[in-house]
C-alpha atoms as a PDB file:
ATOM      1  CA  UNK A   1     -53.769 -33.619 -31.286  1.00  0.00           C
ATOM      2  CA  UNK A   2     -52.058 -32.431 -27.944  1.00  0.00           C
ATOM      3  CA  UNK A   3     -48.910 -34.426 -29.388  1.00  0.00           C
ATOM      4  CA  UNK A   4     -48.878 -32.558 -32.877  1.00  0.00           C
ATOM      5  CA  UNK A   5     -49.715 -28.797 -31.020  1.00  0.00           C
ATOM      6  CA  UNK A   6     -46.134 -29.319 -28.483  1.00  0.00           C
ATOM      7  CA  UNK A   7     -44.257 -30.085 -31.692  1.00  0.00           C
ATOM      8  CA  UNK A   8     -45.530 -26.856 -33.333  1.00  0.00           C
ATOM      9  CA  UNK A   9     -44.909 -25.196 -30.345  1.00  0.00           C
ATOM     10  CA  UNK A  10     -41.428 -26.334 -29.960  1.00  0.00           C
ATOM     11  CA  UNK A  11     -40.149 -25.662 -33.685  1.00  0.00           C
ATOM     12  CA  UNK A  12     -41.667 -22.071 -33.528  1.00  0.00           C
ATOM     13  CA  UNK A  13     -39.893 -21.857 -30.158  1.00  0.00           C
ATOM     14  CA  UNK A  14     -36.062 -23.245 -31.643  1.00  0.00           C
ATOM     15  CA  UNK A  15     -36.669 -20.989 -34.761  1.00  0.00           C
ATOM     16  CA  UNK A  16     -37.303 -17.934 -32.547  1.00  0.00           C
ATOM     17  CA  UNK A  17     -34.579 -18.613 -30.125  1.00  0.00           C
ATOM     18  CA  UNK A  18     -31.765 -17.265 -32.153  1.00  0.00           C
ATOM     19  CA  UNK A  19     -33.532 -14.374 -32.877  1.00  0.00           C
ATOM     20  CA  UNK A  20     -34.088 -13.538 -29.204  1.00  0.00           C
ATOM     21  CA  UNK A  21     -31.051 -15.050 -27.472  1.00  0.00           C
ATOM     22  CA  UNK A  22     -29.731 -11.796 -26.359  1.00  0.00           C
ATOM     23  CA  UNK A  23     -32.552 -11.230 -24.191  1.00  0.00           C
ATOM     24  CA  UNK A  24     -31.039 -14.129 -21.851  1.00  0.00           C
ATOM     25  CA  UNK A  25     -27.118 -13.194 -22.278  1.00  0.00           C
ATOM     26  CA  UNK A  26     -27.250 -11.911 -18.820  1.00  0.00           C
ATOM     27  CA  UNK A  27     -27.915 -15.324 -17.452  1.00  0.00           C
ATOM     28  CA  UNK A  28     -25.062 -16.855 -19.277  1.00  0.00           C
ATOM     29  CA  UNK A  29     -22.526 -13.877 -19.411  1.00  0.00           C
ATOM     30  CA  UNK A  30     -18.914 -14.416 -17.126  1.00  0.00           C
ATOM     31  CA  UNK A  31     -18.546 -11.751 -15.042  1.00  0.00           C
ATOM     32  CA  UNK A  32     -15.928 -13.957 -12.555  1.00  0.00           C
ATOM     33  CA  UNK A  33     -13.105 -11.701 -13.394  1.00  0.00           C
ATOM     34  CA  UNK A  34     -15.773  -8.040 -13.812  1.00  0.00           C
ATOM     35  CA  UNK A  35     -14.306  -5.384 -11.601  1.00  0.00           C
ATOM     36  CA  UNK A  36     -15.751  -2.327 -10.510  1.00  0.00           C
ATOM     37  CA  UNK A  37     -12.197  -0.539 -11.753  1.00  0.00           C
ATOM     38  CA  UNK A  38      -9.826  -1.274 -14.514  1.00  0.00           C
ATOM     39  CA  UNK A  39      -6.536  -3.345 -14.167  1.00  0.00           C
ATOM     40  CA  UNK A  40      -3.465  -2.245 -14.957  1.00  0.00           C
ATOM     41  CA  UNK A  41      -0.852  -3.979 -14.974  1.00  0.00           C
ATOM     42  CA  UNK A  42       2.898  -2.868 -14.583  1.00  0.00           C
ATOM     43  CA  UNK A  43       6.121  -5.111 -15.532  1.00  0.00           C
ATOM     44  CA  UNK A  44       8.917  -5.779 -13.837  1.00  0.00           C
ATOM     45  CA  UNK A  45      13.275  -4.936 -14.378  1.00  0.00           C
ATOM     46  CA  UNK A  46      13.992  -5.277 -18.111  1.00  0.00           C
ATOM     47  CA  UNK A  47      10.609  -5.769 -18.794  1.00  0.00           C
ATOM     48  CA  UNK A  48       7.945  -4.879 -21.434  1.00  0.00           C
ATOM     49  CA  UNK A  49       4.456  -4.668 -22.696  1.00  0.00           C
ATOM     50  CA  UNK A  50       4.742  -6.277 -25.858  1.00  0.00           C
ATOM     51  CA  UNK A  51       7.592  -7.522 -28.734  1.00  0.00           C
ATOM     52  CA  UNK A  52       6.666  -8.857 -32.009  1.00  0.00           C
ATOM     53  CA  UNK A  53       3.388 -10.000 -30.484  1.00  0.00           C
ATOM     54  CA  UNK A  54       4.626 -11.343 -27.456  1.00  0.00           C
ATOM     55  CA  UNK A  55       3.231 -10.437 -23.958  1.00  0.00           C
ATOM     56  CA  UNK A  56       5.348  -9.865 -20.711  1.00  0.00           C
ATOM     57  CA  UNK A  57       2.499 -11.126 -19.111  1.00  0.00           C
ATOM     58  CA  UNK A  58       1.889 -14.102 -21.028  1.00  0.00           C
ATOM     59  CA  UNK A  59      -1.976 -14.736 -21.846  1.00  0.00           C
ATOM     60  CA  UNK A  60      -2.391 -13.330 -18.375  1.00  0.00           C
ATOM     61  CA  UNK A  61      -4.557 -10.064 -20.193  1.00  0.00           C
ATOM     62  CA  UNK A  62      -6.489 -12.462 -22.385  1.00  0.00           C
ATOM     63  CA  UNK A  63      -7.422 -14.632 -18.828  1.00  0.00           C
ATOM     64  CA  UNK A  64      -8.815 -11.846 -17.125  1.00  0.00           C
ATOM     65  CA  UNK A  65     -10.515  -9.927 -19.975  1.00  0.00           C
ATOM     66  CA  UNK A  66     -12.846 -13.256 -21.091  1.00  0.00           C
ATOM     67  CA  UNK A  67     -14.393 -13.177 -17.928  1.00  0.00           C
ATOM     68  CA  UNK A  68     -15.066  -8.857 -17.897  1.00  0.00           C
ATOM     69  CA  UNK A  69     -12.335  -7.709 -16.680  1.00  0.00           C
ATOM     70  CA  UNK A  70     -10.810  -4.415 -18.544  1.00  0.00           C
ATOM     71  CA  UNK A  71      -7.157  -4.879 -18.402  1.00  0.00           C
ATOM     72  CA  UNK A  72      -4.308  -2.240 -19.754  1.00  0.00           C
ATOM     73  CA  UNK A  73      -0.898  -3.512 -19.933  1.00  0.00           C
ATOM     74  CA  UNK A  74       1.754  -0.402 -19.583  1.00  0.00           C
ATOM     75  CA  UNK A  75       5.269   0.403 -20.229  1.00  0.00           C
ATOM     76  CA  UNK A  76       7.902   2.156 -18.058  1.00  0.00           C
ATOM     77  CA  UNK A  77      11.573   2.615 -18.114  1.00  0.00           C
ATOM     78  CA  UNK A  78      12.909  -0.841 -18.101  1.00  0.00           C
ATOM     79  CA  UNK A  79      15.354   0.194 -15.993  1.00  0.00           C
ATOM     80  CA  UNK A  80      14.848   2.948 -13.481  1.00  0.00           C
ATOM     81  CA  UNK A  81      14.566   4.313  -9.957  1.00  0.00           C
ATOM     82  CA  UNK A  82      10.695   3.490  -8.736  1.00  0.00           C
ATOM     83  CA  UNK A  83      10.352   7.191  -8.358  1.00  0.00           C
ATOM     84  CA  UNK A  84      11.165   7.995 -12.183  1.00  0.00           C
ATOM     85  CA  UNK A  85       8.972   4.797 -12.950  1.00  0.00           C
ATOM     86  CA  UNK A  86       6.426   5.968 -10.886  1.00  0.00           C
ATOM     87  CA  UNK A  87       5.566   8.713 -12.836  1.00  0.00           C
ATOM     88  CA  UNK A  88       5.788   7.513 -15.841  1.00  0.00           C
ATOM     89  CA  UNK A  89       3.107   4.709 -14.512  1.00  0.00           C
ATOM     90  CA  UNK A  90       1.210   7.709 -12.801  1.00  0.00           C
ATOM     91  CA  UNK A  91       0.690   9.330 -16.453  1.00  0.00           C
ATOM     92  CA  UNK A  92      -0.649   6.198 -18.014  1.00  0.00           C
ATOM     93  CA  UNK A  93      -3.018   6.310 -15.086  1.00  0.00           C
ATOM     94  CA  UNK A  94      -4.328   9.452 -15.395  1.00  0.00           C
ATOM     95  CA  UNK A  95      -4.847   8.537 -19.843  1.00  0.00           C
ATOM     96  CA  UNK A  96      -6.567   5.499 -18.700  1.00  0.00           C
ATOM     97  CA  UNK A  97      -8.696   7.069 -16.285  1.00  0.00           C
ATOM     98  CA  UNK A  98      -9.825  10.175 -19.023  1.00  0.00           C
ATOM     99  CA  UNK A  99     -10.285   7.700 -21.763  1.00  0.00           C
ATOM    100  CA  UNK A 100     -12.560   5.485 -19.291  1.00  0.00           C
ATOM    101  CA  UNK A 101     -13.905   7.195 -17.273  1.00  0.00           C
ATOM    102  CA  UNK A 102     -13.125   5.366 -14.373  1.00  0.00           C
ATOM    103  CA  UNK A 103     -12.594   6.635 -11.021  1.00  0.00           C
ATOM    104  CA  UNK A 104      -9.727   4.625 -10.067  1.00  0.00           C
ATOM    105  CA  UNK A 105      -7.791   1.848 -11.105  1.00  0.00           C
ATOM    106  CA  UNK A 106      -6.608  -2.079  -9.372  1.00  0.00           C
ATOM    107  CA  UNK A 107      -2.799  -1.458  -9.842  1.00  0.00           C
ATOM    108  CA  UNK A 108      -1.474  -5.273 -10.278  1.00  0.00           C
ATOM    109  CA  UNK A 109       2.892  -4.862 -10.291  1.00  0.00           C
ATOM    110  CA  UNK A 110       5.119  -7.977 -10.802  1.00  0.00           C
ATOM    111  CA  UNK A 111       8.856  -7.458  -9.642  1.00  0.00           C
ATOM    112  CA  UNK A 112      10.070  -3.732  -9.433  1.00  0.00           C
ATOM    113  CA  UNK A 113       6.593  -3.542 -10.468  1.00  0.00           C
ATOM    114  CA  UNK A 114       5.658  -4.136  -7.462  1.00  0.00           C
ATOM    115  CA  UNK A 115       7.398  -1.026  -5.869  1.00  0.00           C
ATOM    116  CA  UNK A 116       6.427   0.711  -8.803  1.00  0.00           C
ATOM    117  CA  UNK A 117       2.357   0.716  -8.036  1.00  0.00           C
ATOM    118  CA  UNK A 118       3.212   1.756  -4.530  1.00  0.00           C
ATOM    119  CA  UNK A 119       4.800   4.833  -5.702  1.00  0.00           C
ATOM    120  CA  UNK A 120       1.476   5.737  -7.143  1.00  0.00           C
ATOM    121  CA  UNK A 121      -0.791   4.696  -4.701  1.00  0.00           C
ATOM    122  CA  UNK A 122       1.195   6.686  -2.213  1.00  0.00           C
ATOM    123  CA  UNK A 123       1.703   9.703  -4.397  1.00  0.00           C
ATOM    124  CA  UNK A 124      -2.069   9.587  -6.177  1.00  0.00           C
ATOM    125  CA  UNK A 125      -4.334   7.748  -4.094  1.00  0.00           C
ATOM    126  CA  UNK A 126      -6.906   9.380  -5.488  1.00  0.00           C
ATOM    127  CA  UNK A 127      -6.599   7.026  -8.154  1.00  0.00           C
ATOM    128  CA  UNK A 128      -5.864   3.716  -6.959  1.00  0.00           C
ATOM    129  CA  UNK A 129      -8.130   1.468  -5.450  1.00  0.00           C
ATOM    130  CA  UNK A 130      -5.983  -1.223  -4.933  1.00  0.00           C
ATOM    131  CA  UNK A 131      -2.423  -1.729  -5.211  1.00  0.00           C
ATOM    132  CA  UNK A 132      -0.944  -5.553  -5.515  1.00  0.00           C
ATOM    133  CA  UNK A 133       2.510  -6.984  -5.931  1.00  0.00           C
ATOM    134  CA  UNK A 134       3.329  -9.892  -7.288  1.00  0.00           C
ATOM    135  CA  UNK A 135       7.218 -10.694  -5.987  1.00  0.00           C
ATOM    136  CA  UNK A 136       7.808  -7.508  -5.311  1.00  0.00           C
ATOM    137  CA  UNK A 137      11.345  -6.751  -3.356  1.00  0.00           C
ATOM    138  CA  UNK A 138      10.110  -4.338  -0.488  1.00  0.00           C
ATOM    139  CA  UNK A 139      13.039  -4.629   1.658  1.00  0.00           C
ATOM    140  CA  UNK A 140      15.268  -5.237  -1.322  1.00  0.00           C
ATOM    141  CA  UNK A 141      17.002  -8.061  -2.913  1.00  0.00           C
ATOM    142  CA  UNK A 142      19.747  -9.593  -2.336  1.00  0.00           C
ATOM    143  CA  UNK A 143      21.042  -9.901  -6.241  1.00  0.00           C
ATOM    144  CA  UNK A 144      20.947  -5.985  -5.828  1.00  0.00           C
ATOM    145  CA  UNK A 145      23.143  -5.830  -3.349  1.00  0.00           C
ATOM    146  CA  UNK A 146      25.540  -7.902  -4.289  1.00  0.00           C
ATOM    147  CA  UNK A 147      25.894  -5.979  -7.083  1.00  0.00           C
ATOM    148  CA  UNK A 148      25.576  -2.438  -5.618  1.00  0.00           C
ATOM    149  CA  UNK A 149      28.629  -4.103  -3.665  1.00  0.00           C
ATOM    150  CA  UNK A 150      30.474  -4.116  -6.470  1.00  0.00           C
ATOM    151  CA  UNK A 151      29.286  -1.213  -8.385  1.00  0.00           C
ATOM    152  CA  UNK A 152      30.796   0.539  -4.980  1.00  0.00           C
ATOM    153  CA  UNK A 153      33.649  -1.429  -4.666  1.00  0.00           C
ATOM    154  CA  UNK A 154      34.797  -0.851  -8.875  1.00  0.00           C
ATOM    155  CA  UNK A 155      32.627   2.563  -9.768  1.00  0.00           C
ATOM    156  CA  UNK A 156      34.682   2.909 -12.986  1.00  0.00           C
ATOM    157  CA  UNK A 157      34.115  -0.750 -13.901  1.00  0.00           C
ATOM    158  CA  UNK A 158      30.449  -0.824 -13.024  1.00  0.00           C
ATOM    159  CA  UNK A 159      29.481   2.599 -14.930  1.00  0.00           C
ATOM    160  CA  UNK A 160      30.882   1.030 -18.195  1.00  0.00           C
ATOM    161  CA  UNK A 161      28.707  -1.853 -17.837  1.00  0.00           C
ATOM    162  CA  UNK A 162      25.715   0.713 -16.380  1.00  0.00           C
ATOM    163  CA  UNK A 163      26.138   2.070 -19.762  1.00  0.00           C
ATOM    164  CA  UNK A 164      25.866  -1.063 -22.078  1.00  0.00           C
ATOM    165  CA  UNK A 165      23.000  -2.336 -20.153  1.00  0.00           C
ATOM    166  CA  UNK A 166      21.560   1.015 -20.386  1.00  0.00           C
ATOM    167  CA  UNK A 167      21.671   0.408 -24.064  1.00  0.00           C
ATOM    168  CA  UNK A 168      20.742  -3.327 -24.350  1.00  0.00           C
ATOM    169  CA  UNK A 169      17.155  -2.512 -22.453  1.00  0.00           C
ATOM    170  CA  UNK A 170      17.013   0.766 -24.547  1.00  0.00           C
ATOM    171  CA  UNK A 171      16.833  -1.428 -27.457  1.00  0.00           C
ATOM    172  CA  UNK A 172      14.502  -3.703 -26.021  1.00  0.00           C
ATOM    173  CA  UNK A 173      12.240  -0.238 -24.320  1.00  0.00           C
ATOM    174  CA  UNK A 174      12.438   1.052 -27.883  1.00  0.00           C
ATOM    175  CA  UNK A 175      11.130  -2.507 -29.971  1.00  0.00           C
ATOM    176  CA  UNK A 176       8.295  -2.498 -27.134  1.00  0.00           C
ATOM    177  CA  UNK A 177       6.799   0.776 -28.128  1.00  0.00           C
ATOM    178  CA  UNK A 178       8.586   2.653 -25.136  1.00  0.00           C
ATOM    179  CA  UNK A 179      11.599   5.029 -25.808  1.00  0.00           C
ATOM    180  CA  UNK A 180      12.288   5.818 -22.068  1.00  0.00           C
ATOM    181  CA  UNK A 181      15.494   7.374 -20.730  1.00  0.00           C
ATOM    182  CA  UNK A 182      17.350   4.022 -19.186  1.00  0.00           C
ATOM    183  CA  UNK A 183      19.144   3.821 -15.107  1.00  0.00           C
ATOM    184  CA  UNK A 184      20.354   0.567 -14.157  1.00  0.00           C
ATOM    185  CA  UNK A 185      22.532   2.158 -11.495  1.00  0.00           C
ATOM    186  CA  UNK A 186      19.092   3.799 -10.231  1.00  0.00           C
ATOM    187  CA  UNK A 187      17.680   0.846 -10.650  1.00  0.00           C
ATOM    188  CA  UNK A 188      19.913  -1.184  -8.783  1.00  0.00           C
ATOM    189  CA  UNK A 189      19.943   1.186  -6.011  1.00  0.00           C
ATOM    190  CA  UNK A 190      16.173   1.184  -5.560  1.00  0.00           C
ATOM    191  CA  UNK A 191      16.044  -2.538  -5.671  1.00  0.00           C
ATOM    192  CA  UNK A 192      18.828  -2.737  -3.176  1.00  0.00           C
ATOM    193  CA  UNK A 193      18.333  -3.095   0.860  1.00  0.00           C
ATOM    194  CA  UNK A 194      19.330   0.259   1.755  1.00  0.00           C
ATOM    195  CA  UNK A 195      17.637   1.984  -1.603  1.00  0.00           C
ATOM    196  CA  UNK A 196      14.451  -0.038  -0.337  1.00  0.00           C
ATOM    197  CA  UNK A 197      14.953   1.301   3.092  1.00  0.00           C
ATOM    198  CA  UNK A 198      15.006   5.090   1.902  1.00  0.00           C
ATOM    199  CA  UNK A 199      12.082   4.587  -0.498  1.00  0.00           C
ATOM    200  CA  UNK A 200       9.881   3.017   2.576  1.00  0.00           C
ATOM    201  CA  UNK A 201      10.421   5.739   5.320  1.00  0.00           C
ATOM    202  CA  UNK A 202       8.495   7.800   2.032  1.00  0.00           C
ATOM    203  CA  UNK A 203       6.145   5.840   1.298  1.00  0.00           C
ATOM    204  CA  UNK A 204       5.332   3.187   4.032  1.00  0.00           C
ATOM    205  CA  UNK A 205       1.683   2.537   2.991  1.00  0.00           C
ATOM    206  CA  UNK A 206       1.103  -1.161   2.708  1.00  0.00           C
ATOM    207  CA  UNK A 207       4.107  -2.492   4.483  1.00  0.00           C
ATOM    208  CA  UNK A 208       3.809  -5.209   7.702  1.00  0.00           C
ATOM    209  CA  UNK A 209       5.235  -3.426  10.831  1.00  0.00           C
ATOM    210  CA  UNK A 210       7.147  -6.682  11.656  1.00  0.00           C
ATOM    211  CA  UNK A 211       9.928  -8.187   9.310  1.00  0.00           C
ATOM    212  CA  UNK A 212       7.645 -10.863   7.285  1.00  0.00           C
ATOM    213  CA  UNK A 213       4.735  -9.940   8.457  1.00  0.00           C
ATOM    214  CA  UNK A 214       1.410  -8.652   6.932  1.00  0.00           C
ATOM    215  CA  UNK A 215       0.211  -5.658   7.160  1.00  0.00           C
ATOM    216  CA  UNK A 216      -3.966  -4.304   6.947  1.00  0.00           C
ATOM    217  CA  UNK A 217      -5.717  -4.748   4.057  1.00  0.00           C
ATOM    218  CA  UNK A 218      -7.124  -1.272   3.854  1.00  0.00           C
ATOM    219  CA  UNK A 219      -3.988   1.081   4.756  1.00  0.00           C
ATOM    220  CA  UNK A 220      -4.208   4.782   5.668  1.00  0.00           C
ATOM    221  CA  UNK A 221      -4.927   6.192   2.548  1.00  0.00           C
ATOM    222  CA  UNK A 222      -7.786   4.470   1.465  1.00  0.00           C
ATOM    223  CA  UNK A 223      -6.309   1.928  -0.985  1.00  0.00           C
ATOM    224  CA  UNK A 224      -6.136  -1.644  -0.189  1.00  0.00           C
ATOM    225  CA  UNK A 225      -2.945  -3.374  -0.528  1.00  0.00           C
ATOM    226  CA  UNK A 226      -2.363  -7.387  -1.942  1.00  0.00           C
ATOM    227  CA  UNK A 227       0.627  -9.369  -2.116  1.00  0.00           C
ATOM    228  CA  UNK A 228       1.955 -12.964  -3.344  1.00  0.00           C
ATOM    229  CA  UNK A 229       5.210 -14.718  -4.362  1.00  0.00           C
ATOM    230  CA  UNK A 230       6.972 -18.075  -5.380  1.00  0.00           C
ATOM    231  CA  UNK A 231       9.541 -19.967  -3.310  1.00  0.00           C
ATOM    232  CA  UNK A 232      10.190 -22.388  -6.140  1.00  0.00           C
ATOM    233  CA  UNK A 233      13.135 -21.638  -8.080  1.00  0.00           C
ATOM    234  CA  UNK A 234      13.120 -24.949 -10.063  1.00  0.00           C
ATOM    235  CA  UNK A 235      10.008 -25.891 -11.436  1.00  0.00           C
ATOM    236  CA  UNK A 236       9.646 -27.460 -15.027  1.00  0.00           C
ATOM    237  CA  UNK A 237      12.851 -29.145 -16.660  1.00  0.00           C
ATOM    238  CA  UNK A 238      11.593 -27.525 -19.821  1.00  0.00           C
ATOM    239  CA  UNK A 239      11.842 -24.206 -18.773  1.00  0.00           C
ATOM    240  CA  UNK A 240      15.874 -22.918 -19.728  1.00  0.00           C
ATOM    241  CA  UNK A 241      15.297 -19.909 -17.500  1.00  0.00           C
ATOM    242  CA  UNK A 242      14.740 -22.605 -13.778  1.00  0.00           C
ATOM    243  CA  UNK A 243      18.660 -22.878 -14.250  1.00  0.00           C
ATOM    244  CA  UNK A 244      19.588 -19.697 -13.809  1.00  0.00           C
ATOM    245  CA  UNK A 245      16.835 -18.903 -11.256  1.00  0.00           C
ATOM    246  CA  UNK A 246      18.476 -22.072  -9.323  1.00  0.00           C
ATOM    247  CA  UNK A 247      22.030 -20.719  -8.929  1.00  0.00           C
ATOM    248  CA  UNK A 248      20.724 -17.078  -8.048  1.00  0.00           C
ATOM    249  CA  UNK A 249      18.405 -18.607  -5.344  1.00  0.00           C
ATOM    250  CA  UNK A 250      21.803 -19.932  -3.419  1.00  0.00           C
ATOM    251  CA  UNK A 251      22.217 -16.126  -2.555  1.00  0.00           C
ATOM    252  CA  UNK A 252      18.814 -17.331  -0.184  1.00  0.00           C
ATOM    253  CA  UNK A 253      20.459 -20.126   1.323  1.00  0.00           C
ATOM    254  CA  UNK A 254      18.204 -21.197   4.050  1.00  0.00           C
ATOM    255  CA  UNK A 255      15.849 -18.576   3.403  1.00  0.00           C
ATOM    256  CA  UNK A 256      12.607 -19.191   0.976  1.00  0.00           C
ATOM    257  CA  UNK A 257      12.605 -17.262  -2.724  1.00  0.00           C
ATOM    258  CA  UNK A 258      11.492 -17.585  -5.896  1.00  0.00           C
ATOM    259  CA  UNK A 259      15.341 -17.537  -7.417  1.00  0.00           C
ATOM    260  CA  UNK A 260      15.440 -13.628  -7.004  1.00  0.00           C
ATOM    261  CA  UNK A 261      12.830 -12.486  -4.108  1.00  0.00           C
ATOM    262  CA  UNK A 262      12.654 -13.657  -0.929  1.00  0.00           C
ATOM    263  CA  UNK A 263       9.414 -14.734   0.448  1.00  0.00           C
ATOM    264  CA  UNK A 264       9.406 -11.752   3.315  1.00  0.00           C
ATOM    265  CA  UNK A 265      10.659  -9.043   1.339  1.00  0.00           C
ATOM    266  CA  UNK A 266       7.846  -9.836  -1.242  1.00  0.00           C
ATOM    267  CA  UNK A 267       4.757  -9.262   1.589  1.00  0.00           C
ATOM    268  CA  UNK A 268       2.522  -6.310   0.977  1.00  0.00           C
ATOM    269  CA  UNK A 269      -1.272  -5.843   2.567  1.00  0.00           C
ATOM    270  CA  UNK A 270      -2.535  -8.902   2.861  1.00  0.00           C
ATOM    271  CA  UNK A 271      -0.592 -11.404   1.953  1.00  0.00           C
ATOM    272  CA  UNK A 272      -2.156 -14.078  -0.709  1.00  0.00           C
ATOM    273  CA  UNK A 273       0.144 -16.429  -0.404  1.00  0.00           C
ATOM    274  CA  UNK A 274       4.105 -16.382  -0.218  1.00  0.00           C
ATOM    275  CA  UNK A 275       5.252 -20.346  -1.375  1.00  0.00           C
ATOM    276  CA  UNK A 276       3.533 -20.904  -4.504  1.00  0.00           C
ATOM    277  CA  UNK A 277       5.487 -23.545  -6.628  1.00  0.00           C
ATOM    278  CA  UNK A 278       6.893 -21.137  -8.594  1.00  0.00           C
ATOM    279  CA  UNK A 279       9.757 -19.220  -9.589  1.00  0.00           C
ATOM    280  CA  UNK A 280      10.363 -15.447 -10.469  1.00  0.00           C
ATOM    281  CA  UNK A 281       9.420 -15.406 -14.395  1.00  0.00           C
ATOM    282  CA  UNK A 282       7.032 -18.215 -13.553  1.00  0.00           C
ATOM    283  CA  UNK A 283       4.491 -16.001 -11.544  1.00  0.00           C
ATOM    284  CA  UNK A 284       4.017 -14.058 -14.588  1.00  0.00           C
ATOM    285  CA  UNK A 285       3.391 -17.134 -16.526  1.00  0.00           C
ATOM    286  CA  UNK A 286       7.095 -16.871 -18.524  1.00  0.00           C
ATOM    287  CA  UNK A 287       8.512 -18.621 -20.097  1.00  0.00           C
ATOM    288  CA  UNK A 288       5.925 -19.130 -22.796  1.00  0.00           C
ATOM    289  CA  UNK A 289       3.675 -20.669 -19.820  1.00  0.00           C
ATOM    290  CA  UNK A 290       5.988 -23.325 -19.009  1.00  0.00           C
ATOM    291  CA  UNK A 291       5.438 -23.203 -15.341  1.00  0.00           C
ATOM    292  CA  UNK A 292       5.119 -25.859 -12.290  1.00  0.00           C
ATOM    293  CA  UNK A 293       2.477 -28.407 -13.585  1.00  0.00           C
ATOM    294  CA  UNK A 294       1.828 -29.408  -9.698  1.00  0.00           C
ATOM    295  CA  UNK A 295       0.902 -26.439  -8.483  1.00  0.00           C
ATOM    296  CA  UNK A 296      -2.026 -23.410  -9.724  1.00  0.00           C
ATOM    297  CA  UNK A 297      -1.504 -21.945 -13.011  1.00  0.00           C
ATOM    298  CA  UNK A 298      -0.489 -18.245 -12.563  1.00  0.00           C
ATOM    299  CA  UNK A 299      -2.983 -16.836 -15.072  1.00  0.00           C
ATOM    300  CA  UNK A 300      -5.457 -18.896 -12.550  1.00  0.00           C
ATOM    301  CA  UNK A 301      -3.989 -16.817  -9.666  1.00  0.00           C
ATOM    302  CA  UNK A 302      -4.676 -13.543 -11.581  1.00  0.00           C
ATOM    303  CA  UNK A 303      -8.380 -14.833 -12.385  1.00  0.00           C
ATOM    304  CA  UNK A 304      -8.518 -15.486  -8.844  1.00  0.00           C
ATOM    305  CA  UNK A 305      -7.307 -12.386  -7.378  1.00  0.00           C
ATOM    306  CA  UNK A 306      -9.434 -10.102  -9.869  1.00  0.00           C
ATOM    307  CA  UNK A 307     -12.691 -11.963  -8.103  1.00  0.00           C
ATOM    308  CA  UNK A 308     -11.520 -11.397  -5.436  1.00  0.00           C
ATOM    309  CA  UNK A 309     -11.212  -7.458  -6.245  1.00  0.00           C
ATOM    310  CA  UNK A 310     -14.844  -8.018  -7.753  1.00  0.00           C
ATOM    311  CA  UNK A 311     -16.136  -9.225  -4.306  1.00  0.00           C
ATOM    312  CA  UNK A 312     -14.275  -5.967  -2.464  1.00  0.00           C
ATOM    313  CA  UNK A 313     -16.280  -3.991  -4.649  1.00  0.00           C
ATOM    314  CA  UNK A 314     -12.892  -2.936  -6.045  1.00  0.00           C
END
């Protein structure tokens, strides 16, 4: 009798279950990746939010957001000063904030990106809660000025090319839902060492004291500043961009980089990590995720750094 009234009570248990799962979602819900403020993330030189489906940031968005987090991908000038870019970030900020609600924002920049979010948590701190840069050049890099070298050297020769590269990332703003006024001579000076030094005596927030150093977590202004890089040019013989990020990394010879950043000029805040086994596209998961199979997988490092964030209360 006990036997046939714990079968009972077990079927009319499973057939109310589905009925009243919801009541236990919070036990199963993952919030790993939940932060208190929405992430935005901001590309690179030449970069984009999306073309014909296909994500700068390569299922980084779709990583954070299954485990909570809200994540907006923007789009500057693909080619700008930080200053101009800045602004144009600082306005998606301020859309993002009306249509959430949110107080603030975690800026996350990769590349000039990186730059680029320190711009507006200098400018608007009021809106930032954290600013973090993934290979971001903060003393400049080298690549920039070899070519501001040259652009110097042949100003005729380099403002021709200024222009067709102006129109080549036009193209690719315009495709990518953009349609920003193109630099690359602004650009290039911004990215360079002595555009890099002009840009930091404004906005110094974040940056170590010492050459490769690291710098408080919580700076001055209230925000809290995050950094990490590669120093792995070459890492997956299937990727056809480890090729080019090989010969570029000889500019570093003897110095660690991820094929365009060196390792000290990418430290910000608290420095992550600077020597993941990665290269420059790799830390934003390109191309197509082929990336370093010995080493974390960058969408992992995002994951990771957005807990993080969640445990700051950020």
């Amino acid at each position: 009798m006990r036997a046939l009234s714990l079968t009972l009570f077990l079927l009319s248990l499973s057939i109310s279950m589905p009925a009243q799962a919801g009541w236990f979602d919070w036990l199963f819900k993952d919030t790993y990746t939940e932060t208190r403020y929405p992430i935005v993330l901001s590309h690179g030189l030449f970069g984009f939010d999306d073309i014909a489906g296909y994500n700068y940031w390569y299922r980084i968005p779709e990583e954070l957001r299954r485990s909570g987090a809200e994540v907006y991908v923007t789009q500057v000038a693909a080619a700008n000063s930080t200053e101009v870019r800045g602004e144009q970030l600082a306005r998606q900020v301020e859309d993002i904030l009306a249509a959430t609600g949110a107080e603030k924002v975690n800026l996350i920049g990769h590349s000039h990106g990186g730059p680029t979010v320190r711009y507006v948590a200098s400018v608007y701190p009021q809106y930032v809660a954290s600013a973090t840069s993934v290979a971001g050049p903060h003393t400049g890099a080298r690549m920039a000025d070899v070519l501001l070298g040259v652009q110097q050297a042949l100003p005729l020769t380099a403002d021709v090319i200024g222009e067709i590269v102006n129109a080549a990332v036009g193209f690719l703003d315009l495709i990518s839902s953009g349609g920003y006024d193109q630099d690359s001579l602004a650009a290039l000076y911004s990215l360079s060492t002595p555009g890099s030094t002009e840009f930091n005596s404004h906005h110094p927030e974040g940056l170590p004291e010492q050459a490769c150093g690291e710098a408080p977590e919580q700076a001055s202004n209230g925000v809290r500043y995050y950094s990490w890089s590669g120093a792995k040019p070459l890492t997956n013989i299937l990727d056809i961009s480890d090729a080019g990020m090989g010969l570029l990394a000889l500019l570093y010879l003897g110095e660690k980089n991820d094929g365009l950043v060196s390792s000290c000029s990418s430290h910000l805040g608290l420095v992550i990590r600077d020597d993941y086994r990665m290269n420059h596209l790799d830390e934003v998961n390109q191309i197509a995720g082929l990336t370093s199979p010995f080493e974390t997988n960058p969408a992992t490092v995002f994951r990771q750094h957005a807990n993080r964030l969640k445990n700051r209360g950020l």
